[in-house]
N, C-alpha and C. Protein backbone atom coordinates (compact mmCIF):
# COMPACT_ATOMS: atom_id res chain seq x y z
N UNK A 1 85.03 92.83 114.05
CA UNK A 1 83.70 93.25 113.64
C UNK A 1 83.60 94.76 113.78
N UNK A 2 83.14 95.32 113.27
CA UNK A 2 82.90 96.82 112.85
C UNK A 2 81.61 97.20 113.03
N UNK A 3 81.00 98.05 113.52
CA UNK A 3 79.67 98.55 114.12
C UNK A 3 79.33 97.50 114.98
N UNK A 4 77.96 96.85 114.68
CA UNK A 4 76.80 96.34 116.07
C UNK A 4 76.67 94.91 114.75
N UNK A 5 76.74 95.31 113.28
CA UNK A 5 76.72 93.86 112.43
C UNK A 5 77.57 93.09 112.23
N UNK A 6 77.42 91.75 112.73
CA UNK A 6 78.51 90.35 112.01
C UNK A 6 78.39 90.13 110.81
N UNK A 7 79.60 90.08 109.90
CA UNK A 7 80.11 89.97 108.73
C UNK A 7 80.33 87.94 108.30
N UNK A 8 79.39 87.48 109.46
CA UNK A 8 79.41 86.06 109.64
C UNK A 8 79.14 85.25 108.54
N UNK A 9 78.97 86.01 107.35
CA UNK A 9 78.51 85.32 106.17
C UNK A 9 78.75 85.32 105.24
N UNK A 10 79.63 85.30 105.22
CA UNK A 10 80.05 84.89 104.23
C UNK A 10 81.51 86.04 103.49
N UNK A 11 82.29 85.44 102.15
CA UNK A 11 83.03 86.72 101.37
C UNK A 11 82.38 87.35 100.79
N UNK A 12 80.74 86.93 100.25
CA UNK A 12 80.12 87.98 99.88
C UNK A 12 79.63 88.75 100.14
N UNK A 13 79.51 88.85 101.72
CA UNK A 13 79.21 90.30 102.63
C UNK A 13 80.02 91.04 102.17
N UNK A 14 81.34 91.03 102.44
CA UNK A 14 82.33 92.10 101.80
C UNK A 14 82.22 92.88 100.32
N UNK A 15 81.91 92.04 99.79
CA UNK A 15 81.74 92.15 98.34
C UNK A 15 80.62 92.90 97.86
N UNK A 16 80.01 93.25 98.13
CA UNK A 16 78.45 93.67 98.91
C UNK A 16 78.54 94.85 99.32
N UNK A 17 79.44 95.04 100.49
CA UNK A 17 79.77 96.27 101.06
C UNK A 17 80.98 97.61 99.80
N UNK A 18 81.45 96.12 99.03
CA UNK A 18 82.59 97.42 98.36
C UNK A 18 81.26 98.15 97.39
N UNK A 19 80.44 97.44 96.58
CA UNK A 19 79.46 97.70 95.73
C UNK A 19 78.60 98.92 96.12
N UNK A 20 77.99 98.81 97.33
CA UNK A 20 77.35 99.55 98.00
C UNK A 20 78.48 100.87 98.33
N UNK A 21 79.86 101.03 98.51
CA UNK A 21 80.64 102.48 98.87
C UNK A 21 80.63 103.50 97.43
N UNK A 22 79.69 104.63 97.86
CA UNK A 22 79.77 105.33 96.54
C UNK A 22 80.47 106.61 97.42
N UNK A 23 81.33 107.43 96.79
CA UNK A 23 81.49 108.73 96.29
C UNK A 23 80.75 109.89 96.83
N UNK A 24 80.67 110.86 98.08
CA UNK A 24 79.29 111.29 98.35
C UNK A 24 79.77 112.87 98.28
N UNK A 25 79.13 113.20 97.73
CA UNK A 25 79.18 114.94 97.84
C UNK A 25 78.07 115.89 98.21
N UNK A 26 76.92 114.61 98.98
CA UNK A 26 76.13 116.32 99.63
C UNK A 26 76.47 115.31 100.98
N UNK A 27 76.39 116.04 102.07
CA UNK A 27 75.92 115.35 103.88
C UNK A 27 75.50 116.16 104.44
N UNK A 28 74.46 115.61 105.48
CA UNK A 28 73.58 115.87 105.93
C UNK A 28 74.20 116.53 107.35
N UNK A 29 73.57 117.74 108.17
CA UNK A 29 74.31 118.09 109.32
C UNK A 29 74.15 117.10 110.40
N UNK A 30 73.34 116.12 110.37
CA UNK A 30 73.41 115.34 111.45
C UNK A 30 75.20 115.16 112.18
N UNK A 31 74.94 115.32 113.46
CA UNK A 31 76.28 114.61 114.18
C UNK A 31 76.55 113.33 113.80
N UNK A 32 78.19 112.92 113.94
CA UNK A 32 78.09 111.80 113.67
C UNK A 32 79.19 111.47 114.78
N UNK A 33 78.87 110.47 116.11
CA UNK A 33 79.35 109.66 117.15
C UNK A 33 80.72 109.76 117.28
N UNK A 34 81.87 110.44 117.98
CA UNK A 34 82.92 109.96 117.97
C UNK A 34 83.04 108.71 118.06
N UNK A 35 82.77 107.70 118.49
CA UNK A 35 83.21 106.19 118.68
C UNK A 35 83.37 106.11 117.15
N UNK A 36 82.28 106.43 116.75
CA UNK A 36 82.01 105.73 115.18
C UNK A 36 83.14 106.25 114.25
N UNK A 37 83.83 107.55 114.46
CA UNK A 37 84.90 108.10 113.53
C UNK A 37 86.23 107.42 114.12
N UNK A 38 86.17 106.84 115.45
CA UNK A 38 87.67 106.09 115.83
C UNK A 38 87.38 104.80 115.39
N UNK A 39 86.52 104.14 115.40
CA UNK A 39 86.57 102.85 114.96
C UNK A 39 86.62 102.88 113.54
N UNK A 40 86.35 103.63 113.04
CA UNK A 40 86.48 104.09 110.95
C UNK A 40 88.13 104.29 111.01
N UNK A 41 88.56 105.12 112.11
CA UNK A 41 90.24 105.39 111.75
C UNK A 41 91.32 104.44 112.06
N UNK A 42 90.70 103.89 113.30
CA UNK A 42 91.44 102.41 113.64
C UNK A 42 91.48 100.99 112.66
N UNK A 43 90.87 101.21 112.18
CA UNK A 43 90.20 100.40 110.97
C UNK A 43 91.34 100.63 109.80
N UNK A 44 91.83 101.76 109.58
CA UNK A 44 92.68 102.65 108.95
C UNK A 44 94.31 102.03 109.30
N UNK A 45 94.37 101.91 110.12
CA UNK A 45 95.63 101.56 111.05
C UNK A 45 96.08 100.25 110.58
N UNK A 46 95.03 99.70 110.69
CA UNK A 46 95.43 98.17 110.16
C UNK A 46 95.39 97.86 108.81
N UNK A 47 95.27 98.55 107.66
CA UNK A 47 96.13 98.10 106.52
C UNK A 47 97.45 98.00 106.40
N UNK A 48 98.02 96.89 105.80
CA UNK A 48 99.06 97.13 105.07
C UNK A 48 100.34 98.16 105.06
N UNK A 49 101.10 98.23 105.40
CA UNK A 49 102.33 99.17 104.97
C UNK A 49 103.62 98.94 104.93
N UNK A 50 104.07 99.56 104.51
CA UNK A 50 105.69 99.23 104.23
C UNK A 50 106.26 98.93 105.80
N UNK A 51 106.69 97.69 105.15
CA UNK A 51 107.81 97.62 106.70
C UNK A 51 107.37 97.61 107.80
N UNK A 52 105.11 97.62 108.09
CA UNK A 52 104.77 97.90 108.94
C UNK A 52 104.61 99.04 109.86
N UNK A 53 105.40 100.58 108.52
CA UNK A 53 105.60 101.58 109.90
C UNK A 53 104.77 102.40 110.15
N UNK A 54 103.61 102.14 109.33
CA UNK A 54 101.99 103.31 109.37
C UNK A 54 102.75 104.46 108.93
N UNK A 55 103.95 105.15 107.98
CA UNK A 55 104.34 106.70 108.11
C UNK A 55 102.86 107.43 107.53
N UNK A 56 101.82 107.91 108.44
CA UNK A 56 101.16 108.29 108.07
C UNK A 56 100.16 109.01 109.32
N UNK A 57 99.57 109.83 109.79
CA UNK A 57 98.57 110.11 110.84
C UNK A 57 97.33 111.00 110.08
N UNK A 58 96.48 111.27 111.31
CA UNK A 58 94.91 111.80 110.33
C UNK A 58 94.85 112.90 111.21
N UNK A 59 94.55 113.81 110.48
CA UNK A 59 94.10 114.63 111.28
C UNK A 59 92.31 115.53 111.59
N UNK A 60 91.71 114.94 112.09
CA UNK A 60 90.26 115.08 112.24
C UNK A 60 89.93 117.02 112.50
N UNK A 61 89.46 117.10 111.81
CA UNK A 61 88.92 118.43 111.86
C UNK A 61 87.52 118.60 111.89
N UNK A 62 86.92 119.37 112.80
CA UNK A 62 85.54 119.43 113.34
C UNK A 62 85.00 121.16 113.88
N UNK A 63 85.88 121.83 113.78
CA UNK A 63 86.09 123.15 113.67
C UNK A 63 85.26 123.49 112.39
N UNK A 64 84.02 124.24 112.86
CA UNK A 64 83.42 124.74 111.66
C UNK A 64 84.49 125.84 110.89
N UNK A 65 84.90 127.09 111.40
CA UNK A 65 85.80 128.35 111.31
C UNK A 65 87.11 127.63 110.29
N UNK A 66 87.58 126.32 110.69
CA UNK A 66 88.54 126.00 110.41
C UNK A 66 87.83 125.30 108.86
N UNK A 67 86.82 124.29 108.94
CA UNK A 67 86.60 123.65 107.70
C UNK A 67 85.85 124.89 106.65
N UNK A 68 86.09 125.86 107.26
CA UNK A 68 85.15 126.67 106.25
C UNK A 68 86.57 127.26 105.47
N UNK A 69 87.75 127.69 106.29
CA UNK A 69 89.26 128.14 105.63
C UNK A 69 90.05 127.35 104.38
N UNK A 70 89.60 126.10 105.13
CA UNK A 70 90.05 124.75 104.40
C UNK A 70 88.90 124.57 102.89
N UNK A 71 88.09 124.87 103.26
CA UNK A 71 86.78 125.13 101.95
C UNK A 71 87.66 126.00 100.49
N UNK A 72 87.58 127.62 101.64
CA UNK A 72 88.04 128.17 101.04
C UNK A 72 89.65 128.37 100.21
N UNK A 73 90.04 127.57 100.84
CA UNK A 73 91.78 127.35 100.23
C UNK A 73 91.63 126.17 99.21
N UNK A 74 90.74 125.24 99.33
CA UNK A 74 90.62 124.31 98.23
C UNK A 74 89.98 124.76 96.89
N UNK A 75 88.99 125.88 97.36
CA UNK A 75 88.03 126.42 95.98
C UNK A 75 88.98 127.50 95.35
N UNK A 76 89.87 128.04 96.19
CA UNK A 76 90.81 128.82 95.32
C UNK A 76 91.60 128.12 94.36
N UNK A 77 92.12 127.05 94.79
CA UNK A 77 93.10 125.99 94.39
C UNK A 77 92.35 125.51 92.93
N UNK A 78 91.30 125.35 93.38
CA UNK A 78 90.41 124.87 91.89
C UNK A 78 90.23 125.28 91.23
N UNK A 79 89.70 127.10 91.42
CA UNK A 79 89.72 127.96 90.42
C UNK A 79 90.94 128.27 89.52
N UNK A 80 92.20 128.18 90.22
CA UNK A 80 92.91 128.38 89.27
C UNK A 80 93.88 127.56 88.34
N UNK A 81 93.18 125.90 88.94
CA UNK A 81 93.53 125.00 88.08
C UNK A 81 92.22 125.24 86.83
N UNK A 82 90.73 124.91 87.04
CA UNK A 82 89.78 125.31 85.66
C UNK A 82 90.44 126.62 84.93
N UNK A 83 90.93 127.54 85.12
CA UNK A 83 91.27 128.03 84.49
C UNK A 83 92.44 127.70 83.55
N UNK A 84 93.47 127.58 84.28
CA UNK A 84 94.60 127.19 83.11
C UNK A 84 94.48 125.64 82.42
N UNK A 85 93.27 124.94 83.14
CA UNK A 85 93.66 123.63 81.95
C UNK A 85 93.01 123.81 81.07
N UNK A 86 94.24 122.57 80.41
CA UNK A 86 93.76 122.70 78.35
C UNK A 86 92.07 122.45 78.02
N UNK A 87 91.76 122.77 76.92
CA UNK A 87 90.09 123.09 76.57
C UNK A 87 89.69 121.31 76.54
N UNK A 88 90.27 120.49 76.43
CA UNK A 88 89.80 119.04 76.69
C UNK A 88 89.83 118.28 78.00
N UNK A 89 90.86 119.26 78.59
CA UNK A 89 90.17 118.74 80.55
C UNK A 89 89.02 119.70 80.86
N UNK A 90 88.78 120.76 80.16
CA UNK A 90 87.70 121.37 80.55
C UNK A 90 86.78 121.11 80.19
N UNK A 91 86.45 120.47 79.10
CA UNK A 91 85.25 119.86 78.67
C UNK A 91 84.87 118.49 79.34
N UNK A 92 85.73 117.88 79.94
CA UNK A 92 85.70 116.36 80.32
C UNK A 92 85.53 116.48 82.24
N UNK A 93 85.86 118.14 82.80
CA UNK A 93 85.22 118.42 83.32
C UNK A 93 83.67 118.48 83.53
N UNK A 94 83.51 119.58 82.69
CA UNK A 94 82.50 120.38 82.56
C UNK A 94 81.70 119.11 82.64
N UNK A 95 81.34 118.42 81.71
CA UNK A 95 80.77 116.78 81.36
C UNK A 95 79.98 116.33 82.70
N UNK A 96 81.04 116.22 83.78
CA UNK A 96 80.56 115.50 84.70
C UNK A 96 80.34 116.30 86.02
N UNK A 97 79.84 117.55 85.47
CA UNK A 97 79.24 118.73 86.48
C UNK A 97 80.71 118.83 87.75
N UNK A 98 81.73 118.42 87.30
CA UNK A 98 82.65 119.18 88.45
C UNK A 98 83.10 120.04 88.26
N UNK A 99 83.14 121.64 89.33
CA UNK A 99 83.11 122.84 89.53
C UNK A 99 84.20 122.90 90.52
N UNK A 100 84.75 124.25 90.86
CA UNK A 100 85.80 124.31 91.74
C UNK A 100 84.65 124.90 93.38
N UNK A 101 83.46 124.95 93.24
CA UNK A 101 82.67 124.61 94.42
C UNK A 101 82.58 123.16 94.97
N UNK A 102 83.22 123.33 96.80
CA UNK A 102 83.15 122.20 96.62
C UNK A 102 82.35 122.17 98.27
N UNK A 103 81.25 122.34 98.73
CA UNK A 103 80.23 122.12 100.08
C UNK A 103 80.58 121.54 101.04
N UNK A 104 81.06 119.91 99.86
CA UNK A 104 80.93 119.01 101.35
C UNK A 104 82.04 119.46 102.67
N UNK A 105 82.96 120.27 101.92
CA UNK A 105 83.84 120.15 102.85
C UNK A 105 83.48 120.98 104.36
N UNK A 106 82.13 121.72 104.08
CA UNK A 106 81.75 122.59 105.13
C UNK A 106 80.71 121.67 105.80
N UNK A 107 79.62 121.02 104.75
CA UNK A 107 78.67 119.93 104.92
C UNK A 107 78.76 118.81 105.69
N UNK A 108 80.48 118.04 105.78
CA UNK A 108 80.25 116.90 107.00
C UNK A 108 80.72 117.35 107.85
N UNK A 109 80.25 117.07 109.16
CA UNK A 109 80.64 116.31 110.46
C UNK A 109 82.25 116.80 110.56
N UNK A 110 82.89 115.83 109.54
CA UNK A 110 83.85 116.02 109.94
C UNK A 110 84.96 115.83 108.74
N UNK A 111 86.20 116.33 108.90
CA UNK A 111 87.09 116.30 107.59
C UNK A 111 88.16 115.37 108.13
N UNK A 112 88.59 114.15 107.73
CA UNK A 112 89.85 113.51 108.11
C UNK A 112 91.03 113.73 107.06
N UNK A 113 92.08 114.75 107.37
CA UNK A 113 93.31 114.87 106.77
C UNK A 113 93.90 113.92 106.38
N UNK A 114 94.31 112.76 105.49
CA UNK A 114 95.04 112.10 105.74
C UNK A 114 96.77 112.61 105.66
N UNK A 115 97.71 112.71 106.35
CA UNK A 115 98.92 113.34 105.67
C UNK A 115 100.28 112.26 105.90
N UNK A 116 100.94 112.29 104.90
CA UNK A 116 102.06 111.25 105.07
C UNK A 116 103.00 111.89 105.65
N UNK A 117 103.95 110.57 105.59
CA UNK A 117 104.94 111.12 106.90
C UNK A 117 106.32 110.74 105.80
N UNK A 118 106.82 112.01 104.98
CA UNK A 118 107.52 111.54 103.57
C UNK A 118 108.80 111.85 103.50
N UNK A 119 109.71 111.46 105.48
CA UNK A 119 110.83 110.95 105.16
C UNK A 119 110.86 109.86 105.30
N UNK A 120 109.60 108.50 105.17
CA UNK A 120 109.74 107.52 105.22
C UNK A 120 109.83 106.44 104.06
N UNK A 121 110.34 105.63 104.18
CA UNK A 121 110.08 104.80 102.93
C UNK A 121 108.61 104.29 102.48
N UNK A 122 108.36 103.96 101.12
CA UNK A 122 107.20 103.75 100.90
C UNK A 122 105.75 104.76 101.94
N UNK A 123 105.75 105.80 102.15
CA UNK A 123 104.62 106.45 102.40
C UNK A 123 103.45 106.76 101.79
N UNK A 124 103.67 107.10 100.74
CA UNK A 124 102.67 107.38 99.63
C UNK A 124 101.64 106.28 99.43
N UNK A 125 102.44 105.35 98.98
CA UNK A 125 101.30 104.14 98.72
C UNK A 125 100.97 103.22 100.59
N UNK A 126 101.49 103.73 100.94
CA UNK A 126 100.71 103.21 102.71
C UNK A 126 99.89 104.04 103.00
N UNK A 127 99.62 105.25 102.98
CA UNK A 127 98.81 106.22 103.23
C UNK A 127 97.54 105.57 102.42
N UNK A 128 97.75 105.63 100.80
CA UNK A 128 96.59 105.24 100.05
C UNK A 128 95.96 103.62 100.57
N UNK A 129 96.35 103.11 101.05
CA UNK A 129 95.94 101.74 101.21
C UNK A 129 95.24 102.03 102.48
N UNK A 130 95.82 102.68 103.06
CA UNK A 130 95.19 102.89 104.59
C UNK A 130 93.46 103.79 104.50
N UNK A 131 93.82 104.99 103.10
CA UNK A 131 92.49 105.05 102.72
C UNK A 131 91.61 104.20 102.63
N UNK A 132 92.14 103.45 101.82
CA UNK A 132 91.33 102.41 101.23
C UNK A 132 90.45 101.59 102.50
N UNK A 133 91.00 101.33 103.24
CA UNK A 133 90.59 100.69 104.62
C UNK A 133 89.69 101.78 105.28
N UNK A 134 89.65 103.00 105.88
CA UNK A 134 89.10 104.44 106.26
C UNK A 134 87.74 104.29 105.62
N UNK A 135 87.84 103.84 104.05
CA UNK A 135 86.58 104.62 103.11
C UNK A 135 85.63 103.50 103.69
N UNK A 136 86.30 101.97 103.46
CA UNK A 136 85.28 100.61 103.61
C UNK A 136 84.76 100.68 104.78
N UNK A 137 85.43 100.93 106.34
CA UNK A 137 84.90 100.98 107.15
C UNK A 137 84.04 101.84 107.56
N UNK A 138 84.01 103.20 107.05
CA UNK A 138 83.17 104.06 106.94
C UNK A 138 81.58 103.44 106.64
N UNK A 139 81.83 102.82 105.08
CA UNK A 139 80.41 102.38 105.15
C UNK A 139 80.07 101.55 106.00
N UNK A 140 80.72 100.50 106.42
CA UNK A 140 80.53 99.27 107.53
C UNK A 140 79.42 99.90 108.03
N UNK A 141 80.23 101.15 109.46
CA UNK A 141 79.35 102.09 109.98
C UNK A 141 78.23 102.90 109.66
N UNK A 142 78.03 102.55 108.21
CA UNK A 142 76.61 103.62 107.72
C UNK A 142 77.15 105.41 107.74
N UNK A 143 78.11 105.32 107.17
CA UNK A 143 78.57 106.33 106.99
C UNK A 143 79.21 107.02 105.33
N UNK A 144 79.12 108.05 104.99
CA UNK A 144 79.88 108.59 103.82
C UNK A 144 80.84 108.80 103.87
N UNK A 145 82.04 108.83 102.83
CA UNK A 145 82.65 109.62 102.35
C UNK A 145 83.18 109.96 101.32
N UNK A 146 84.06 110.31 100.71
CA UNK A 146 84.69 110.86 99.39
C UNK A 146 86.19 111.49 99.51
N UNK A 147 86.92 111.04 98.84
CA UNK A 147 88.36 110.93 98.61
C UNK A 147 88.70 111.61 97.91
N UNK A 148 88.81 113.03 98.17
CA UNK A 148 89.19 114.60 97.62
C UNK A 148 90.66 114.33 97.57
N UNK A 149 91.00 115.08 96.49
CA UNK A 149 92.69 115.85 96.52
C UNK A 149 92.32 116.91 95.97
N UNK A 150 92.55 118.01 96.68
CA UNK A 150 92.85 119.38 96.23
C UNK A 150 93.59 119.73 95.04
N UNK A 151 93.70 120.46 94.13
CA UNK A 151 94.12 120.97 93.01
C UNK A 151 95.54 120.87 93.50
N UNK A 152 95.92 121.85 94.93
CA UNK A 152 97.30 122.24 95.43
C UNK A 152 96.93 122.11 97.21
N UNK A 153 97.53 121.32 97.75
CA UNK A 153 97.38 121.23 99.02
C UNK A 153 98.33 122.24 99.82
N UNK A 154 99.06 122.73 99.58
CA UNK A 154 100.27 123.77 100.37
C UNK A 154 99.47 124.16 101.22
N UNK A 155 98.71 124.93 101.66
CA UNK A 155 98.38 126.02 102.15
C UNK A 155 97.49 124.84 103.35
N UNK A 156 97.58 123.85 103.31
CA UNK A 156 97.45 123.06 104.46
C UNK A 156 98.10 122.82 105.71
N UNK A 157 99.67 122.96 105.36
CA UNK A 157 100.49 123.32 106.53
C UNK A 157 100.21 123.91 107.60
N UNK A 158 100.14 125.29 106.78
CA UNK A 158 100.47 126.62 108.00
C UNK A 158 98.77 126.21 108.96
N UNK A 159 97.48 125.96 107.92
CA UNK A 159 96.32 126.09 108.57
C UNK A 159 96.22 124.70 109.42
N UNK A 160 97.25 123.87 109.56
CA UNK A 160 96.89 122.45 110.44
C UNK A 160 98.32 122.32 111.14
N UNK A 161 99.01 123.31 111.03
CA UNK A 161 100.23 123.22 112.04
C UNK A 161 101.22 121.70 111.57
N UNK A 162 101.31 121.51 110.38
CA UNK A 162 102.20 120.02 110.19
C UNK A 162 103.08 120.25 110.60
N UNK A 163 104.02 119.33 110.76
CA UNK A 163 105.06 119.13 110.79
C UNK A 163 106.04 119.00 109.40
N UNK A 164 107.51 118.97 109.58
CA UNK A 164 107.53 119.41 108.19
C UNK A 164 108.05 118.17 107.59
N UNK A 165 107.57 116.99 107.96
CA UNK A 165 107.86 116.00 107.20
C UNK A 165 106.51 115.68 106.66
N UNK A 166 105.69 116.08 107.19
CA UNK A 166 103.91 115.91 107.06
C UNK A 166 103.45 116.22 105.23
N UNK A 167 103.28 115.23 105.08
CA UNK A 167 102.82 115.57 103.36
C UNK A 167 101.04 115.35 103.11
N UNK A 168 100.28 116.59 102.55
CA UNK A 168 99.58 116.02 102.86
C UNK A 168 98.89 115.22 101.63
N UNK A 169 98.16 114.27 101.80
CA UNK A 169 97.77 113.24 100.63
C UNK A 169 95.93 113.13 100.24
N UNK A 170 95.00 113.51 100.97
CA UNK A 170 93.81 113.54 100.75
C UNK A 170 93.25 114.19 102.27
N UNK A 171 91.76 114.47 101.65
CA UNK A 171 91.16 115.14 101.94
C UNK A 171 89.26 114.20 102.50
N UNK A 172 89.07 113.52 103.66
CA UNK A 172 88.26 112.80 103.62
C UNK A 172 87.06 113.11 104.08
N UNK A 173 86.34 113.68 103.59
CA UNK A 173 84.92 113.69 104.50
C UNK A 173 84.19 113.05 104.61
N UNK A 174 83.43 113.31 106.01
CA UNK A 174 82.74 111.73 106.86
C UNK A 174 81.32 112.67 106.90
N UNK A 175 80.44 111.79 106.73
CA UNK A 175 79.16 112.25 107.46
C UNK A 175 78.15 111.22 107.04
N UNK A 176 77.12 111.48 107.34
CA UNK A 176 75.65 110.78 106.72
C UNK A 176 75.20 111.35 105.57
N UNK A 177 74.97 110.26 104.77
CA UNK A 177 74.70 110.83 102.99
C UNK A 177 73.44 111.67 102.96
N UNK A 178 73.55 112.88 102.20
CA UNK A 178 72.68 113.55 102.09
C UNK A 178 72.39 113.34 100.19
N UNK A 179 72.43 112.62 99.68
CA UNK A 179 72.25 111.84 98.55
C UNK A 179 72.08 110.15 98.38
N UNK A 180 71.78 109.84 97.65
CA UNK A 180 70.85 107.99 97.38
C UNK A 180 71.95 107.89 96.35
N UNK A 181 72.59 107.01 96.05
CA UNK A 181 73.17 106.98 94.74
C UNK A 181 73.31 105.37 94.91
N UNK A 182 73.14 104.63 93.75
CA UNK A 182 72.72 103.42 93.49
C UNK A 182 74.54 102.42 93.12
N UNK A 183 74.38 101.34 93.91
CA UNK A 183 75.36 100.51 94.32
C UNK A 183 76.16 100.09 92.60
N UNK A 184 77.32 100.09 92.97
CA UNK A 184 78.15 99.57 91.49
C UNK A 184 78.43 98.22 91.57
N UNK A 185 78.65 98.20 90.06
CA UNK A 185 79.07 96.70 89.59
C UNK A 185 80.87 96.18 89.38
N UNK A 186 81.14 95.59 89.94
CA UNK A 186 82.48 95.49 88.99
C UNK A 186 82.34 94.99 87.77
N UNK A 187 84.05 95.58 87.08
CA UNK A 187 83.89 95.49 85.40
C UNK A 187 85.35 95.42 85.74
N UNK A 188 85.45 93.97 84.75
CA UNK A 188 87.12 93.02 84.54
C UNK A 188 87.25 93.50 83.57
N UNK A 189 86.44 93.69 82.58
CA UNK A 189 86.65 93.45 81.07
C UNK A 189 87.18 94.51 80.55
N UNK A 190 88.43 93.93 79.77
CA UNK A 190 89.54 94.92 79.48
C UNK A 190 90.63 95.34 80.69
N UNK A 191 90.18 94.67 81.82
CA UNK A 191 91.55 95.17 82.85
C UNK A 191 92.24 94.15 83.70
N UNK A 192 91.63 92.70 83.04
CA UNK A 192 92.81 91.88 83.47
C UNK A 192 93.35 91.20 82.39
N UNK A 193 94.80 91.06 82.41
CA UNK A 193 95.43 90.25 81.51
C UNK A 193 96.22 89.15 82.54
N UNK A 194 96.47 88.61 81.58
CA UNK A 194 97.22 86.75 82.19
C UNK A 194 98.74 86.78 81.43
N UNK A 195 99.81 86.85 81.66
CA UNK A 195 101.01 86.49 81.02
C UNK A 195 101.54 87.77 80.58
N UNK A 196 101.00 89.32 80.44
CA UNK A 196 101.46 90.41 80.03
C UNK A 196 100.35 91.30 79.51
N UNK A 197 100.49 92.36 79.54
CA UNK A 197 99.47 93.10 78.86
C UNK A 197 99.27 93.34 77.45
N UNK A 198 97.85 92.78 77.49
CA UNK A 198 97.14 92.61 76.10
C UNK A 198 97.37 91.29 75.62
N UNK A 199 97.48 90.24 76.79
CA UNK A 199 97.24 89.28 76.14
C UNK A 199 96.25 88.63 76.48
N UNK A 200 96.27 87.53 77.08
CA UNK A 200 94.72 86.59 77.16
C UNK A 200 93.94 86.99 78.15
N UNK A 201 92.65 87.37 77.84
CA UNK A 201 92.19 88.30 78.84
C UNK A 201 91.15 87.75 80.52
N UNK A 202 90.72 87.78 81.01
CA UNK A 202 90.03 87.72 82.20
C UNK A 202 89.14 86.73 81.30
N UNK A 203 88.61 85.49 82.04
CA UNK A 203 87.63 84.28 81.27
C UNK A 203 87.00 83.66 82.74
């Protein structure tokens, strides 16, 4: 069980909870509980991975000085991807108001690094699964976040001391939503097939 609520009811509690995890890009300065960010990361731990070996650790950042460097190394990174992409990622940008400003990263609480550990086998996709687990429990807790990748992560190293097998893979910020954004639906249609793709579809 995750926070202070039992999930006693059912699979559609879960189902419920994925609907309700949106995407958050403003947060609010409220603190948010260490307990509540270890039980979100432990939560993390227990997905899935290759072989069982977690190649993966987080690294929590709470250093204003530091998330403001990390701000600034990501908005550089962005600027000079909007610039060189072709005029149809820029429009398909532009579209959906994303800018190489990016707040939240100064705005939550707190930033969880995720970084792989990529002399291991299968890392990449254990890391992402382990997100996947991080983001859900997050809301459990009544909490935000949003699953950034930087344009170019390099310049993450030197400012978080990795190690040099340390790859890093996303960018997570935690806090309390400083935005309302209204719960999603799932949509099959068109993305399951039965026997091969494009054939008999989801019924």
């Amino acid at each position: 069980m995750m926070g202070n609520k039992s999930r006693a009811g059912g699979p559609e509690m879960l189902y419920e909870l994925m609907k309700k995890r949106r995407s958050v890009r403003k947060y609010l300065s409220q603190a948010v509980p260490q307990e509540k960010l270890l039980r979100v990361l432990r939560a993390g731990t227990l997905a899935p991975s290759g072989a069982d070996q977690r190649p993966y650790a987080y690294i929590v950042v709470d250093d204003p000085g530091l998330k403001r460097r990390i701000r600034e190394g990501c908005e550089a990174a962005e600027r000079a991807y909007h610039r060189r992409a072709p005029d149809w990622m820029k429009e398909w940008l532009a579209a959906r108001g994303i800018t190489p400003e990016k707040p939240f990263l100064t705005e939550a609480p707190y930033l969880v690094v995720v970084v792989g550990e990529a002399d291991k086998p299968y890392w990449l996709a254990s890391a992402w699964v382990s997100i996947a687990y991080i983001i859900l429990a997050a809301e459990e807790e009544g909490l935000a976040t949003l699953t950034y990748t930087p344009a170019k992560m390099g310049f993450l190293r030197e400012l978080l001391n990795l190690a040099e097998n340390h790859q890093p893979v996303a960018i997570i910020p935690v806090g309390y939503a400083g935005e309302r954004l209204p719960a999603k639906e799932a949509r099959i249609e068109g993305k399951v097939f039965y026997n091969g793709f494009g054939g008999a579809g989801a019924r």
